[in-house]
N, C-alpha and C. Protein backbone atom coordinates (compact mmCIF):
# COMPACT_ATOMS: atom_id res chain seq x y z
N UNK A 1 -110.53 -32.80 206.19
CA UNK A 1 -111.23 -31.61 206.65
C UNK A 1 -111.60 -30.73 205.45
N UNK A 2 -112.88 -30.03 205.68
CA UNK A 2 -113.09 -29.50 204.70
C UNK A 2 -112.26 -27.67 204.42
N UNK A 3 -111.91 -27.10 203.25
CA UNK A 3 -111.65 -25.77 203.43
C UNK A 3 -112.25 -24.96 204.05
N UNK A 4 -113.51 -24.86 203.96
CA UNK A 4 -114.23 -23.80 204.42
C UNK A 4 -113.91 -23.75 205.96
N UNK A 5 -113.78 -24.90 206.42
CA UNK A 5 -113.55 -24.99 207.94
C UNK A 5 -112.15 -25.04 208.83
N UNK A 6 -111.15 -25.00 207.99
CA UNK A 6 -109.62 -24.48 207.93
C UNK A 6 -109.80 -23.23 207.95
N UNK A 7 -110.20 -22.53 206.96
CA UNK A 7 -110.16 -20.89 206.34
C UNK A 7 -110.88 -20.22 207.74
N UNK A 8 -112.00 -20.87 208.35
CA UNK A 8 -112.92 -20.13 209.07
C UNK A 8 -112.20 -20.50 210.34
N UNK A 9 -110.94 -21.68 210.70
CA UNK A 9 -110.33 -21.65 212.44
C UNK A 9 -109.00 -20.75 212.11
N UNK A 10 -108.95 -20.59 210.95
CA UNK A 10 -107.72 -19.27 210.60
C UNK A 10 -107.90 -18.27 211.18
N UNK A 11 -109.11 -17.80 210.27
CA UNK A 11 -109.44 -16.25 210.49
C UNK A 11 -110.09 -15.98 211.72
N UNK A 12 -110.88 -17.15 212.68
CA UNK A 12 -111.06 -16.94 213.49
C UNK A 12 -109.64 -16.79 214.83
N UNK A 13 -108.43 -17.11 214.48
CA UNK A 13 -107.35 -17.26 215.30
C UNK A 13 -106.89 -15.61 214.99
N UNK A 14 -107.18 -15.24 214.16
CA UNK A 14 -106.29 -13.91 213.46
C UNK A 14 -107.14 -12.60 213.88
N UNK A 15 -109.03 -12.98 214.28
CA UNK A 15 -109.76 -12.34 214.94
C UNK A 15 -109.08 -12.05 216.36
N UNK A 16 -109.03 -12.92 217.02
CA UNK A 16 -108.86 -13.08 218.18
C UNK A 16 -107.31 -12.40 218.25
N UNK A 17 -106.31 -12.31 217.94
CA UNK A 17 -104.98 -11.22 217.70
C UNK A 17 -105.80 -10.32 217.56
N UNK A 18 -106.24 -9.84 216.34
CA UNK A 18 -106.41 -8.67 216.58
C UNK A 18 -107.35 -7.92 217.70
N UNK A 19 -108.31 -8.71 218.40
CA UNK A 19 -108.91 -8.20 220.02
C UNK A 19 -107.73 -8.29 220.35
N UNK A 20 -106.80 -9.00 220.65
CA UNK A 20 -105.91 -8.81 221.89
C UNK A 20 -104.96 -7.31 221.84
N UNK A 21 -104.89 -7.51 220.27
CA UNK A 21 -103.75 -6.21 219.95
C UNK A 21 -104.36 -4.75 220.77
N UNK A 22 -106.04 -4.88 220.13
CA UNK A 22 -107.05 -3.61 220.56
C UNK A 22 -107.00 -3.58 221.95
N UNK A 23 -107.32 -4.48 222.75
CA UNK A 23 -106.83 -4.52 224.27
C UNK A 23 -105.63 -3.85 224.76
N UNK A 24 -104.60 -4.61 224.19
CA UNK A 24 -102.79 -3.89 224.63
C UNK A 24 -102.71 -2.73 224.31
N UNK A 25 -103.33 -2.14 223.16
CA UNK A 25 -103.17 -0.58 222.70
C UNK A 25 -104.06 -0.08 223.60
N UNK A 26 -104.82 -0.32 224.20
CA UNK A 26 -106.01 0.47 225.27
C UNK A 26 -104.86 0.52 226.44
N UNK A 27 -104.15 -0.33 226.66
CA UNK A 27 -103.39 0.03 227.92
C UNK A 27 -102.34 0.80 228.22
N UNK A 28 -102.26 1.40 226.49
CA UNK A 28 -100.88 2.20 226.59
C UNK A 28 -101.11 3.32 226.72
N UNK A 29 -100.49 4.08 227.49
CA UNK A 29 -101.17 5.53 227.67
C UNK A 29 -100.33 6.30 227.14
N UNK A 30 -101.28 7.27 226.49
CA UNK A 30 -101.01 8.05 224.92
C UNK A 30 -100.99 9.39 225.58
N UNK A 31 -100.46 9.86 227.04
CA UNK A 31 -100.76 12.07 227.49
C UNK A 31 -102.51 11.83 227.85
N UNK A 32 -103.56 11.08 227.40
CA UNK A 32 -104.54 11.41 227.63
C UNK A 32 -104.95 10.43 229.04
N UNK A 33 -105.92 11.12 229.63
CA UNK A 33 -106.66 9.78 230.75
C UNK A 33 -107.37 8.70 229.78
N UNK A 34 -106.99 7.75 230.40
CA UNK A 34 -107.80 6.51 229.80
C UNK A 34 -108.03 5.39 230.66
N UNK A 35 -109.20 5.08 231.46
CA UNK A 35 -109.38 4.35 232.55
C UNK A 35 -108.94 2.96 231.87
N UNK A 36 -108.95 2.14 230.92
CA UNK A 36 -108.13 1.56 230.52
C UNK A 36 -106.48 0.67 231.13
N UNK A 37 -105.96 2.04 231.38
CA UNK A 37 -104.42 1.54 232.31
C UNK A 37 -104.68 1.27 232.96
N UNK A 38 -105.81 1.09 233.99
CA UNK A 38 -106.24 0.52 235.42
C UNK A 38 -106.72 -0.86 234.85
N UNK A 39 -106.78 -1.64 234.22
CA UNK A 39 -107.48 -2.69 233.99
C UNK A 39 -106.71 -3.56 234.19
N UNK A 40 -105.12 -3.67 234.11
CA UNK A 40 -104.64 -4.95 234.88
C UNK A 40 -104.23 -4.80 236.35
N UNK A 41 -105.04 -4.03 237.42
CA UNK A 41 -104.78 -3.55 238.63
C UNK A 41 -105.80 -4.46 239.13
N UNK A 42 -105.21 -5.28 240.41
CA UNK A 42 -105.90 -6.33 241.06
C UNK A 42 -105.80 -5.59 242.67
N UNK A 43 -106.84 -5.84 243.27
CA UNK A 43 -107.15 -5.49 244.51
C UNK A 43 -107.09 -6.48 245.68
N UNK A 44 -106.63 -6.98 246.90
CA UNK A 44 -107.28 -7.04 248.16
C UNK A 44 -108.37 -6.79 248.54
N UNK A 45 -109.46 -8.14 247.98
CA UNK A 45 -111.08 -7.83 248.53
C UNK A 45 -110.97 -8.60 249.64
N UNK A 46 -111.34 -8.63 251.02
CA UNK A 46 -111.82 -9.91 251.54
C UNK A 46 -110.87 -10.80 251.59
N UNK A 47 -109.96 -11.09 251.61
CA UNK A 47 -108.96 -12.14 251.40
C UNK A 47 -108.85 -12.98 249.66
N UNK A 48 -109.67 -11.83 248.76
CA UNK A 48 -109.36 -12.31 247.73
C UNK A 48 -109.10 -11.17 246.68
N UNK A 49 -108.42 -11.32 245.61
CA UNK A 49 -108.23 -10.51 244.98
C UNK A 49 -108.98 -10.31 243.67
N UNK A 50 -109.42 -8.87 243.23
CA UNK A 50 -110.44 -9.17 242.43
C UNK A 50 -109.58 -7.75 241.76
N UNK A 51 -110.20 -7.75 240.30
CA UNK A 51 -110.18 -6.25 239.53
C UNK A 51 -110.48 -4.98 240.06
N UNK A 52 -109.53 -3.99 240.00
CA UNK A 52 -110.00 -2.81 240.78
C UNK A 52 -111.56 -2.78 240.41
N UNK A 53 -112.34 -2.39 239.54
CA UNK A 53 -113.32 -2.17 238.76
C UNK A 53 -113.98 -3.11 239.81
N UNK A 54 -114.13 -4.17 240.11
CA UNK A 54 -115.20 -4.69 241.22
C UNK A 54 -115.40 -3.93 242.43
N UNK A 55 -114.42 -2.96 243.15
CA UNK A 55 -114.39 -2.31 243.67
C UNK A 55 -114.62 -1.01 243.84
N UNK A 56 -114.25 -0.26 242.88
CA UNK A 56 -114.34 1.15 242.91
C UNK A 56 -115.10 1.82 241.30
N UNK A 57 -115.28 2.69 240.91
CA UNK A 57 -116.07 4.07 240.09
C UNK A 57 -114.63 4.07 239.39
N UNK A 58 -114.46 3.70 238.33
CA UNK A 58 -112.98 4.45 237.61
C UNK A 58 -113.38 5.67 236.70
N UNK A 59 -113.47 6.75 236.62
CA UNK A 59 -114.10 7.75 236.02
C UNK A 59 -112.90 8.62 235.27
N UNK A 60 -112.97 9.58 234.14
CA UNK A 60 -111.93 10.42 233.82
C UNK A 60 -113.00 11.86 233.49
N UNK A 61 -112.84 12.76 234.57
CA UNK A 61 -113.83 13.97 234.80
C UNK A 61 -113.35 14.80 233.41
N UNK A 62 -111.90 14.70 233.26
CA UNK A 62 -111.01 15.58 232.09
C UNK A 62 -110.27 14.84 231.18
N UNK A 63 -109.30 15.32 230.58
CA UNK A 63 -108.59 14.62 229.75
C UNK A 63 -106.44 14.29 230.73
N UNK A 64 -106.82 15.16 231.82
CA UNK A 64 -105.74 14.97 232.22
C UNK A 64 -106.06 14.18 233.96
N UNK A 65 -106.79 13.64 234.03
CA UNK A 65 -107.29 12.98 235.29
C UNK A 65 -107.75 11.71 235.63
N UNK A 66 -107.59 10.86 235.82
CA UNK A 66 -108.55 9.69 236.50
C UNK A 66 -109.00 9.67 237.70
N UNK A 67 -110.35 9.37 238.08
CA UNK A 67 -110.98 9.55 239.06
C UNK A 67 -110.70 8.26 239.78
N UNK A 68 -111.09 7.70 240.88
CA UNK A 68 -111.46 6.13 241.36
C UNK A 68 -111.92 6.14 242.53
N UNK A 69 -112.74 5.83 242.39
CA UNK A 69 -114.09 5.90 243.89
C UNK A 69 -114.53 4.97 244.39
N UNK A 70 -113.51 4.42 245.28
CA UNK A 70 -114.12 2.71 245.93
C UNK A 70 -115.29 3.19 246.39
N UNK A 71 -116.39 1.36 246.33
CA UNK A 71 -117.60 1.81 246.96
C UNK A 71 -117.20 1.70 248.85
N UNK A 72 -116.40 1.66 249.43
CA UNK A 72 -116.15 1.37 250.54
C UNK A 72 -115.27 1.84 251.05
N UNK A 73 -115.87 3.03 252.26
CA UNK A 73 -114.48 3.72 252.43
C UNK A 73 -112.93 3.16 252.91
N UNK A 74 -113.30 2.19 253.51
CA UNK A 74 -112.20 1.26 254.00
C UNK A 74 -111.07 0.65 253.38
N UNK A 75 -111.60 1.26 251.57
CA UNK A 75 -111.05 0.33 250.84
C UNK A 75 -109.62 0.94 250.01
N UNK A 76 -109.75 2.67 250.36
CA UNK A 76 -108.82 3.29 249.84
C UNK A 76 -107.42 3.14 249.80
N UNK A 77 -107.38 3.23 251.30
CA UNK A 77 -105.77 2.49 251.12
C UNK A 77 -105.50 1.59 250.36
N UNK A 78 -106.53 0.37 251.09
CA UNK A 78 -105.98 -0.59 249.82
C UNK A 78 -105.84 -0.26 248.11
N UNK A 79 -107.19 0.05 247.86
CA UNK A 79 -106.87 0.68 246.23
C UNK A 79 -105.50 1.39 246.05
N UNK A 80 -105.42 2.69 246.95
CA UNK A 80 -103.78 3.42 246.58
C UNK A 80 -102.47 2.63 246.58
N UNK A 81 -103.19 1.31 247.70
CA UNK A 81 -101.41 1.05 247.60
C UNK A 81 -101.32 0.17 246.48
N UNK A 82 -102.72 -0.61 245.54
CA UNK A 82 -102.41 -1.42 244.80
C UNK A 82 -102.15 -0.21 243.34
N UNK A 83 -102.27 0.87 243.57
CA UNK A 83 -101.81 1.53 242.70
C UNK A 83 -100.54 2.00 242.57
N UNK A 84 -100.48 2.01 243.58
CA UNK A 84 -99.02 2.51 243.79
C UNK A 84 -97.67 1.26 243.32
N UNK A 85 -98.69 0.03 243.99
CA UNK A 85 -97.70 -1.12 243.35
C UNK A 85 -97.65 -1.75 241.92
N UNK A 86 -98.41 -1.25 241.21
CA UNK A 86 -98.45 -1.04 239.88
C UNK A 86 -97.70 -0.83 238.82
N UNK A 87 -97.71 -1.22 237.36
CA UNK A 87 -96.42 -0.44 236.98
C UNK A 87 -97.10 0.62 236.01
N UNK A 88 -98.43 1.17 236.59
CA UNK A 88 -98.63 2.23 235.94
C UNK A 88 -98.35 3.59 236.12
N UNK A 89 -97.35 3.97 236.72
CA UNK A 89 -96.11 4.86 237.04
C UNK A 89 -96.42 6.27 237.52
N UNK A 90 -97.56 6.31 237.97
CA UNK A 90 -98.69 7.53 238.30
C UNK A 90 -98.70 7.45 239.60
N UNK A 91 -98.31 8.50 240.84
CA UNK A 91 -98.56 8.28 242.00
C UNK A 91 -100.06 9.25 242.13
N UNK A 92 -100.62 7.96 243.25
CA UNK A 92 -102.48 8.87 242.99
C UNK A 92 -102.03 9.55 244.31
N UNK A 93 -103.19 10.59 244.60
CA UNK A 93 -103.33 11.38 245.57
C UNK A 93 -104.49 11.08 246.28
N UNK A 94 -104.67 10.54 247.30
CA UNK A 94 -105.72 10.23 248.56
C UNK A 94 -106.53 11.75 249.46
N UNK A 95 -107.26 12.28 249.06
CA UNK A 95 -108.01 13.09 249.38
C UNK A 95 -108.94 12.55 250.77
N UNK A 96 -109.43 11.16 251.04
CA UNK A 96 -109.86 11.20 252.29
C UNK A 96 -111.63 10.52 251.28
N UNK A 97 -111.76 10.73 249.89
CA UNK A 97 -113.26 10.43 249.43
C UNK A 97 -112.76 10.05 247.93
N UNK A 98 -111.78 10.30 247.33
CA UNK A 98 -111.52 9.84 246.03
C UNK A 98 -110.13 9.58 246.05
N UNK A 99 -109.52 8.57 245.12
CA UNK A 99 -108.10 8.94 244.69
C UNK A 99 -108.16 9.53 243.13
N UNK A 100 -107.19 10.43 243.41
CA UNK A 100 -107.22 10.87 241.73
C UNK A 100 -105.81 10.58 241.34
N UNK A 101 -105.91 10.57 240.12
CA UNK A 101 -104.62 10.33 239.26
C UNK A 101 -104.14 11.13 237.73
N UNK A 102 -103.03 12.16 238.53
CA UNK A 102 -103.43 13.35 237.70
C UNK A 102 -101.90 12.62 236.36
N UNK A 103 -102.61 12.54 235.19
CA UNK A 103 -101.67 12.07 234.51
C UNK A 103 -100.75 13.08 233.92
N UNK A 104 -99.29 12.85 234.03
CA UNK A 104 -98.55 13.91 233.44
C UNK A 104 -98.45 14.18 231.73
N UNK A 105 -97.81 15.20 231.04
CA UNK A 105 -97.89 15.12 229.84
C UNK A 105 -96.55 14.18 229.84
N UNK A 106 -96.29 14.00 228.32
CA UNK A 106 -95.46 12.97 228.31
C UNK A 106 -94.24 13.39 227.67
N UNK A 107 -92.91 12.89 228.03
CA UNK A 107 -91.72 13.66 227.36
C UNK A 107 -91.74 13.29 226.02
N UNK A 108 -90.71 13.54 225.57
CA UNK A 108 -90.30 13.40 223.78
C UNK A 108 -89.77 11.94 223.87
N UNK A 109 -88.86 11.65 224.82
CA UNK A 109 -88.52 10.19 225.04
C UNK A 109 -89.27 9.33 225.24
N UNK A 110 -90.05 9.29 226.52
CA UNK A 110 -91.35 8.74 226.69
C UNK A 110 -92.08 8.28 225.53
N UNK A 111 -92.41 9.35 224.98
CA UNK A 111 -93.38 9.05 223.51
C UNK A 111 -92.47 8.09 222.58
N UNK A 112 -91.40 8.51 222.38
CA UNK A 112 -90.32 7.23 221.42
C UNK A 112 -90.41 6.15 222.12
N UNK A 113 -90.43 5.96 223.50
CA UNK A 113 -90.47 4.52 224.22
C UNK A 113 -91.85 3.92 223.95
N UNK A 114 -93.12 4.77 224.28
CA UNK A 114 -94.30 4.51 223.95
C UNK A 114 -94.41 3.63 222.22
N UNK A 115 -93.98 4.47 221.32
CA UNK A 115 -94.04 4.18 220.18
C UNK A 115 -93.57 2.72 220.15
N UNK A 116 -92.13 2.63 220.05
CA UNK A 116 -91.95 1.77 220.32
C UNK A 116 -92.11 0.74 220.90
N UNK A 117 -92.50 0.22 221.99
CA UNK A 117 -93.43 -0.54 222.54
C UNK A 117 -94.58 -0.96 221.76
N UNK A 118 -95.26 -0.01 221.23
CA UNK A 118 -96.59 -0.50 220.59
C UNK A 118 -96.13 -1.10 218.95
N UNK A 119 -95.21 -0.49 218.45
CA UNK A 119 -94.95 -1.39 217.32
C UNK A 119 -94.11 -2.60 217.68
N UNK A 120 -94.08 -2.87 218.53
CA UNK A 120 -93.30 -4.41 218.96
C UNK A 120 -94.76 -4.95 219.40
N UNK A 121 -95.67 -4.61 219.86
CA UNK A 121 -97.34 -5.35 220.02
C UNK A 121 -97.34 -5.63 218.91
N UNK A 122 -97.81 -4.72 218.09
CA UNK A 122 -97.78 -4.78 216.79
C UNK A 122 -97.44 -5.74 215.44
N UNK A 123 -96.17 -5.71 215.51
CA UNK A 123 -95.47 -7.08 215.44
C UNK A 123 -95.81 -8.23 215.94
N UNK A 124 -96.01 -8.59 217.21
CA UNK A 124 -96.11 -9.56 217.83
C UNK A 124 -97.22 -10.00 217.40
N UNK A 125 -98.21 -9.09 216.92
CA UNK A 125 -99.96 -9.52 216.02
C UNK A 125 -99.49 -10.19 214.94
N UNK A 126 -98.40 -9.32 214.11
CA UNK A 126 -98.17 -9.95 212.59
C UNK A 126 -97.77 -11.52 212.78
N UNK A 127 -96.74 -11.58 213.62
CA UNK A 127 -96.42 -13.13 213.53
C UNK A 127 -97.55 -13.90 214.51
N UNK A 128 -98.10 -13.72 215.09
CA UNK A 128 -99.11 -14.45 215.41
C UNK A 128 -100.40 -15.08 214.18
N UNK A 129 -100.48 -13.87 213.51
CA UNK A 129 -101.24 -14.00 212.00
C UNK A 129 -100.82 -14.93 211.03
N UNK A 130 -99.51 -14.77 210.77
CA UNK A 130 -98.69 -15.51 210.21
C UNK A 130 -98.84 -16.98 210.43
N UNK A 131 -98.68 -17.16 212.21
CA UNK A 131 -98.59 -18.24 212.55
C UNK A 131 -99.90 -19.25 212.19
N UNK A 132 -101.18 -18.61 211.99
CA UNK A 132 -102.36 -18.93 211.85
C UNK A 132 -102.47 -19.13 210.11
N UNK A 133 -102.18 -18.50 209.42
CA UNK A 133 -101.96 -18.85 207.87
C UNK A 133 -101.09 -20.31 207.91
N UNK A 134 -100.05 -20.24 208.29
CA UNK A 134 -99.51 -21.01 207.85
C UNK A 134 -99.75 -22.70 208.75
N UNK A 135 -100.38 -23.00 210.11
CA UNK A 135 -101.70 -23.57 210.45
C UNK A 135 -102.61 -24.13 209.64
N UNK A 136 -102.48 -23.32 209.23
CA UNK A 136 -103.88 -23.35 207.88
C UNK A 136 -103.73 -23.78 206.73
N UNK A 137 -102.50 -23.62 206.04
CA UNK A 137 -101.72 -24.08 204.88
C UNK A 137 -101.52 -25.61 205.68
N UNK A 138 -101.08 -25.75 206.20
CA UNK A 138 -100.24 -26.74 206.21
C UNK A 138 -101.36 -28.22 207.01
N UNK A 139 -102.98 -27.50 207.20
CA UNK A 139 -103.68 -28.46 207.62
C UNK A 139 -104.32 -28.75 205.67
N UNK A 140 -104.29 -27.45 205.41
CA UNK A 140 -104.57 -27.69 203.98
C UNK A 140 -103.84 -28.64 202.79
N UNK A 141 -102.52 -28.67 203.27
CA UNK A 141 -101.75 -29.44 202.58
C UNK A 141 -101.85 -31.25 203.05
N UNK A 142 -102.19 -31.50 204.42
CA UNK A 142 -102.65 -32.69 205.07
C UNK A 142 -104.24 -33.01 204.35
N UNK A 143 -104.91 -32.69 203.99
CA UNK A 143 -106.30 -32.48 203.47
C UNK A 143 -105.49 -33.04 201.74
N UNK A 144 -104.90 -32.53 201.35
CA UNK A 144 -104.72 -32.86 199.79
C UNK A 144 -103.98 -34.10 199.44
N UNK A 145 -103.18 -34.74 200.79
CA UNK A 145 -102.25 -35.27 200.92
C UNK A 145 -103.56 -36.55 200.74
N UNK A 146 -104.48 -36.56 202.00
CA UNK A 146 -105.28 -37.38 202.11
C UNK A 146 -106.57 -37.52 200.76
N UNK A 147 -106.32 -36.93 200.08
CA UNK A 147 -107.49 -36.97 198.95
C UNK A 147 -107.84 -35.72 198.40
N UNK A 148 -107.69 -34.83 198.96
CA UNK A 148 -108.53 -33.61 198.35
C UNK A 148 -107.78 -32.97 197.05
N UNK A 149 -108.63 -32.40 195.85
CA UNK A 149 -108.04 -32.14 195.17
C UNK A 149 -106.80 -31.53 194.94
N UNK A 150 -105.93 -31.30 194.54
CA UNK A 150 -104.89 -30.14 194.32
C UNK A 150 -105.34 -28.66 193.84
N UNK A 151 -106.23 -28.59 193.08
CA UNK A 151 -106.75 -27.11 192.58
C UNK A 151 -107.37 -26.77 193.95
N UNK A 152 -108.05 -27.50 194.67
CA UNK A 152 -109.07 -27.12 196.06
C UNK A 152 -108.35 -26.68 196.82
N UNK A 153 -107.15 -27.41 196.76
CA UNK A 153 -105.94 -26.87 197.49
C UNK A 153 -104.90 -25.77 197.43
N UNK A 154 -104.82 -25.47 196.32
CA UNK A 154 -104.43 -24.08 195.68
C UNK A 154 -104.98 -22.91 196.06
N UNK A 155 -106.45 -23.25 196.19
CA UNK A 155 -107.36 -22.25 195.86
C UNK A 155 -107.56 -21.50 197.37
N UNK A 156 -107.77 -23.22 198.35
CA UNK A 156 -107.68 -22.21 199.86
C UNK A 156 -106.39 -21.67 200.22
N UNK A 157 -105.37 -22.35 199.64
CA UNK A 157 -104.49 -21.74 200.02
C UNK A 157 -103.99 -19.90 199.97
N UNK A 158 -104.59 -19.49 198.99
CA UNK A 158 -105.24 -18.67 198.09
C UNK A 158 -105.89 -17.89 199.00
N UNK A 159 -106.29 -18.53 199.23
CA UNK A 159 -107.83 -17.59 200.29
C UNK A 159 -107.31 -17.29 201.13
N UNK A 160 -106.55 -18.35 201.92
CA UNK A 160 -106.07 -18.10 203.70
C UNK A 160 -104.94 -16.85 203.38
N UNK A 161 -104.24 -16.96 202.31
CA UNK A 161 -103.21 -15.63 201.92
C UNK A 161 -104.17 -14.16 201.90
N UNK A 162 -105.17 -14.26 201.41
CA UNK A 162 -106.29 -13.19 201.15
C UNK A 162 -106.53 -12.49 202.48
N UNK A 163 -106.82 -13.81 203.45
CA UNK A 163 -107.63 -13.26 204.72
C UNK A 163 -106.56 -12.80 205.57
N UNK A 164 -105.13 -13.23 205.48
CA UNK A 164 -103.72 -13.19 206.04
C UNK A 164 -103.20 -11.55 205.68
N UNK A 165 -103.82 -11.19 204.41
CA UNK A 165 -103.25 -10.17 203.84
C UNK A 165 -103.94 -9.11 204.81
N UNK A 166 -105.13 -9.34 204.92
CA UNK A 166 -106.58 -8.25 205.17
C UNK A 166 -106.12 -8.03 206.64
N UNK A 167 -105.74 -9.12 207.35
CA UNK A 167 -105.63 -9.04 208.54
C UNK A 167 -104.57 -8.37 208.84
N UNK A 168 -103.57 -8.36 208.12
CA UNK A 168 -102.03 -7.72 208.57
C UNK A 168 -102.31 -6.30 208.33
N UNK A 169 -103.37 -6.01 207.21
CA UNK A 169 -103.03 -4.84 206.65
C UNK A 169 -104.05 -3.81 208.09
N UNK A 170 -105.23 -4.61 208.68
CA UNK A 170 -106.05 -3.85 209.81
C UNK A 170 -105.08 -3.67 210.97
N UNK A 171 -103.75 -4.65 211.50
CA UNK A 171 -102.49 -4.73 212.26
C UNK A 171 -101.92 -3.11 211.88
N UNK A 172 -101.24 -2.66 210.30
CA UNK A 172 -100.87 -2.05 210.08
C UNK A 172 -101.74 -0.26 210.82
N UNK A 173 -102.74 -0.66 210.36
CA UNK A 173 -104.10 0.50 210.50
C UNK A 173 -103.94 1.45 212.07
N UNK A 174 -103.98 -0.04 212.54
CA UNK A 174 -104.15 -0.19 214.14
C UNK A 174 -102.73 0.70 214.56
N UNK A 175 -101.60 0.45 214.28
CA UNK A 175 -100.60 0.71 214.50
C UNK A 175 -100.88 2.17 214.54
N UNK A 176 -100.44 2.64 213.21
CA UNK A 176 -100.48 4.05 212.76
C UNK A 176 -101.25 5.25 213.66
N UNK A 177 -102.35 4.17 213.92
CA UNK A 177 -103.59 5.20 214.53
C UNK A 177 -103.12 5.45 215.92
N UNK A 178 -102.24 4.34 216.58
CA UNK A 178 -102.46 4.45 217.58
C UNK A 178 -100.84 5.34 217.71
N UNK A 179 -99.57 5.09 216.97
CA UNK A 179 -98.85 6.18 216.75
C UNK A 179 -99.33 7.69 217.06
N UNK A 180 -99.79 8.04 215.82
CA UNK A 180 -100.33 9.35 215.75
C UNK A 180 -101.16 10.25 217.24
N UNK A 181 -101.59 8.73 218.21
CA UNK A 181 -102.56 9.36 219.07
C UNK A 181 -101.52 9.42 219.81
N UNK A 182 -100.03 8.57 220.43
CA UNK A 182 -98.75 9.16 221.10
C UNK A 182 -98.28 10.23 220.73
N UNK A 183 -98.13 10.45 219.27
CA UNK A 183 -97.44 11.59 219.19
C UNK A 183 -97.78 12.93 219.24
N UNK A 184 -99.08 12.69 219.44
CA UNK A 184 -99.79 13.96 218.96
C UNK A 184 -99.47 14.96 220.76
N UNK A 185 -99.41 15.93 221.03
CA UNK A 185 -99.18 16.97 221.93
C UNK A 185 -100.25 17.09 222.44
């Protein structure tokens, strides 16, 4: 196999962590509304279950609110109770035309649990990264074994450390930022 095409199913594995990481940090809720936490909430359509979002308007009018506006009035209950069965820990309020979901601020503990949590995502990116370097090394080392030079082999090896580095260090980025947005009041 050639390097270029090792180096490029690397970094493409280390892409793909880091979407997932950006995903999991969207779901953690930081004191602010973020329609986001509703995204692993599955509904009772029809005898099938689909994403709230096929169903209803998820809106945030403020910073302390989520809106959700099935298109069907029939459908509220169901939406509330799949909210309610949720583990997004928010009881909504059924008005009769919207449910809202008034998010609370968050304790001092809370936020340490929050934190925590997200640097264990976090983590869980790094060794996933890891896992993809060294994938990569070690298809690289099968490649040299079979013929390819040794310097060629040095060199991606080299590289995949480069792109390994870049990637941990946007992991790190990610982290911090998303810290700061828990802790912040």
């Amino acid at each position: 196999m050639e390097t270029t095409v090792i180096k490029q199913e690397a970094e493409e594995k280390m892409k793909m962590t880091i979407e997932f990481l950006n995903e999991t940090f969207s779901r953690i809720r930081a004191g602010r509304a973020n329609t986001h936490i509703l995204d692993g909430i599955r509904v009772d359509y029809y005898g099938s279950t689909v994403p709230l979002s096929n169903v209803a308007t998820v809106t945030t009018p403020d910073a302390r609110t989520i809106l959700v506006q099935p298109w069907e009035k029939q459908m509220l209950k169901v939406v509330e109770k799949a909210i309610m069965d949720s583990d997004v820990g928010i009881t909504p309020e059924n008005n009769g035309e919207v449910i809202r979901l008034g998010i609370p601020p968050l304790t001092e503990e809370r936020r340490k649990q929050l934190v925590k949590q997200t640097k264990q995502e976090a983590e869980d990116a790094k060794i996933s990264i890891r896992s993809a370097r060294r994938e990569g090394i070690d298809e690289v080392k099968k490649a040299v074994k079979a013929g390819m030079p040794e310097d060629a082999g040095k060199t991606a090896e080299e590289d995949l450390q480069k792109i390994h580095d870049k990637f941990i260090k946007h992991v790190d980025e990610l982290f911090v930022e998303k810290e700061k947005e828990i802790l912040t009041v």
